[in-house]
C-alpha atoms as a PDB file:
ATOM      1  CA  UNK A   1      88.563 117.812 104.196  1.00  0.00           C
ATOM      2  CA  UNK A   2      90.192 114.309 104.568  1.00  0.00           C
ATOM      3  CA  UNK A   3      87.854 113.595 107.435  1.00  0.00           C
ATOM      4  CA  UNK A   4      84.542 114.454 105.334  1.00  0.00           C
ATOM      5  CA  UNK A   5      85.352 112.238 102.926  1.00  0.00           C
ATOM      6  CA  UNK A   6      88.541 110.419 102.523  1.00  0.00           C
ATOM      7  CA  UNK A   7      87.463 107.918  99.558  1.00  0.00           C
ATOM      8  CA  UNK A   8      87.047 110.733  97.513  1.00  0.00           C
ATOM      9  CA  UNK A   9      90.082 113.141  98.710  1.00  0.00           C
ATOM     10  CA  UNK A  10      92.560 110.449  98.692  1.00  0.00           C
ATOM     11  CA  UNK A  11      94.488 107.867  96.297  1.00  0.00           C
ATOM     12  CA  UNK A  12      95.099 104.396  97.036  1.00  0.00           C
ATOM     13  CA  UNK A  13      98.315 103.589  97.127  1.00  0.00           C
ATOM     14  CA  UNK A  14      99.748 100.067  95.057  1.00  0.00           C
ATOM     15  CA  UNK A  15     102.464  97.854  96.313  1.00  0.00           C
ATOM     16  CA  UNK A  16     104.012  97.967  99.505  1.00  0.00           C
ATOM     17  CA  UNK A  17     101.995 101.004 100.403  1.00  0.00           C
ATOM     18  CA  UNK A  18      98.510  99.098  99.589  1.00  0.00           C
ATOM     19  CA  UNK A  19      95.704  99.774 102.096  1.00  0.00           C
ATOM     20  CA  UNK A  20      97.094 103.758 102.626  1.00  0.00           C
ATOM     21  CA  UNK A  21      95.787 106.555 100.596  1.00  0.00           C
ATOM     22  CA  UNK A  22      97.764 109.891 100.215  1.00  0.00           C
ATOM     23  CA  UNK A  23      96.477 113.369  99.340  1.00  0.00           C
ATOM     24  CA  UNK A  24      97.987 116.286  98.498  1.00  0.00           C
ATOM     25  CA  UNK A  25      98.555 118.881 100.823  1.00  0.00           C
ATOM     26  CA  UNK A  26     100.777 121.395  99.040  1.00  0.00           C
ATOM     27  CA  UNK A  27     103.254 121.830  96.284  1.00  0.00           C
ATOM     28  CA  UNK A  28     105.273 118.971  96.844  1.00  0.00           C
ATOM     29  CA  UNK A  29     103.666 117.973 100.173  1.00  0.00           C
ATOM     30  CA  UNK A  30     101.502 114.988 101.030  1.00  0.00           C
ATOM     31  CA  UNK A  31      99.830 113.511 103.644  1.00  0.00           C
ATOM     32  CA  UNK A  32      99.638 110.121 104.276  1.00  0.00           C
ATOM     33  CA  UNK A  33      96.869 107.890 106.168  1.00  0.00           C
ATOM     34  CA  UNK A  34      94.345 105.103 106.413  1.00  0.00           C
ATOM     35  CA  UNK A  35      90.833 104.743 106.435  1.00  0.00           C
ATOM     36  CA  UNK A  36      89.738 101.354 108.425  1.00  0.00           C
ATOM     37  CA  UNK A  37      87.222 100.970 106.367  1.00  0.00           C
ATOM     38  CA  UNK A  38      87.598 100.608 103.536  1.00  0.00           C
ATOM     39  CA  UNK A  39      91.072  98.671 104.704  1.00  0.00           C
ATOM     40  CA  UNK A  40      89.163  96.160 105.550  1.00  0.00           C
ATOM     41  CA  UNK A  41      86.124  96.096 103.172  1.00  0.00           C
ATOM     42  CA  UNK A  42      89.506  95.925 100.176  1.00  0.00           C
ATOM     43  CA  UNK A  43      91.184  93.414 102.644  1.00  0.00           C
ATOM     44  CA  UNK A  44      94.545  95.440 103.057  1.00  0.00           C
ATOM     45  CA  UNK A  45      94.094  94.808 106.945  1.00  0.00           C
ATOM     46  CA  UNK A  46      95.930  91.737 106.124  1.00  0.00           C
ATOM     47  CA  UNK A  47      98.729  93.357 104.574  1.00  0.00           C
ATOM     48  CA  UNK A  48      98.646  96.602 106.911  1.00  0.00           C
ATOM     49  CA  UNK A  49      98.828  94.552 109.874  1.00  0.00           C
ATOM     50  CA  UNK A  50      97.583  97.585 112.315  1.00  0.00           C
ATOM     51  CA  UNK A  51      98.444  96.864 116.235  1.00  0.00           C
ATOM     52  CA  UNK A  52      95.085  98.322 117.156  1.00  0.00           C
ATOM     53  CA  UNK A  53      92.833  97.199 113.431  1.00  0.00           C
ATOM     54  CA  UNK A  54      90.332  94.792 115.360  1.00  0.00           C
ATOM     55  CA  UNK A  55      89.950  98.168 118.480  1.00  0.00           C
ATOM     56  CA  UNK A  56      89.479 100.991 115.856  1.00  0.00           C
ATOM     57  CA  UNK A  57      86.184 101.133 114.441  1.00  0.00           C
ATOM     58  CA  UNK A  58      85.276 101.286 110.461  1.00  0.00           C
ATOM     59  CA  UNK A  59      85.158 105.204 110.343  1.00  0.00           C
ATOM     60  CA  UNK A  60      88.430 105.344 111.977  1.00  0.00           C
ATOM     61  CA  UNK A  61      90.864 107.132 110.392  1.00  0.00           C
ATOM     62  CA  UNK A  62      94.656 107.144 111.020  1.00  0.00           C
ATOM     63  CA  UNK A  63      96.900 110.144 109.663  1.00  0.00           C
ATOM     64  CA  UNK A  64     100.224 108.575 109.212  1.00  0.00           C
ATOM     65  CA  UNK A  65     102.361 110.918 107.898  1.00  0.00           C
ATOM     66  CA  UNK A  66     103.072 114.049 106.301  1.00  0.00           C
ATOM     67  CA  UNK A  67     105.911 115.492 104.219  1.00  0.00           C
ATOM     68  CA  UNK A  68     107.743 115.882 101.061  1.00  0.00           C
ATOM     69  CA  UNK A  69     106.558 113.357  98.496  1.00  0.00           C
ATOM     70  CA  UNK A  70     109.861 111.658  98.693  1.00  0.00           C
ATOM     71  CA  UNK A  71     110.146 111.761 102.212  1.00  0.00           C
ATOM     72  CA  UNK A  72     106.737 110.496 103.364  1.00  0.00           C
ATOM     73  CA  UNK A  73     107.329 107.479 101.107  1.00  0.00           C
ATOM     74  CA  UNK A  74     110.785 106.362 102.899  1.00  0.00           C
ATOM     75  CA  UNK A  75     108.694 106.293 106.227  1.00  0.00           C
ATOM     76  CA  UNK A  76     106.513 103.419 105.610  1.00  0.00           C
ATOM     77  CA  UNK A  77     108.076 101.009 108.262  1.00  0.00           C
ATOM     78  CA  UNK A  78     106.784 103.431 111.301  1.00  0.00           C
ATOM     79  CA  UNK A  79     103.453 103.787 109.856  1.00  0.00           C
ATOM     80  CA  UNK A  80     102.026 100.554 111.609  1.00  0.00           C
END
């Protein structure tokens, strides 16, 4: 469902999580990813610093992580 339409399934997160979106998966479960485009189009790139932003192209779409809501959010330094 993410993949149809991941503006509309997702939140965008604030703070040091700004340019990912999360969405919940179950109970207490989330998933965690970005969507390149509108990364760039909101000009997160520049604070997601992706290896691979300029290779991916604008519908790509990068699952990050997925876990307990507390656990996903401790991640956040492999995400990039």
């Amino acid at each position: 469902m993410i993949i149809e339409n991941p503006i509309v399934l997702g939140e965008p997160l604030k703070g040091n999580f700004r340019g990912y979106y999360s969405s919940p998966a179950k109970k207490n479960f989330l998933i965690i990813y970005l969507y390149c485009k509108a990364c760039r189009a909101r000009g997160d790139d520049k604070m997601v610093l992706c290896k691979d932003c300029r290779t991916c192209r604008d519908e790509t779409i990068k699952f990050v992580d997925i876990g307990p809501h507390d656990e996903a959010y401790k991640k956040k330094s492999y995400w990039s």
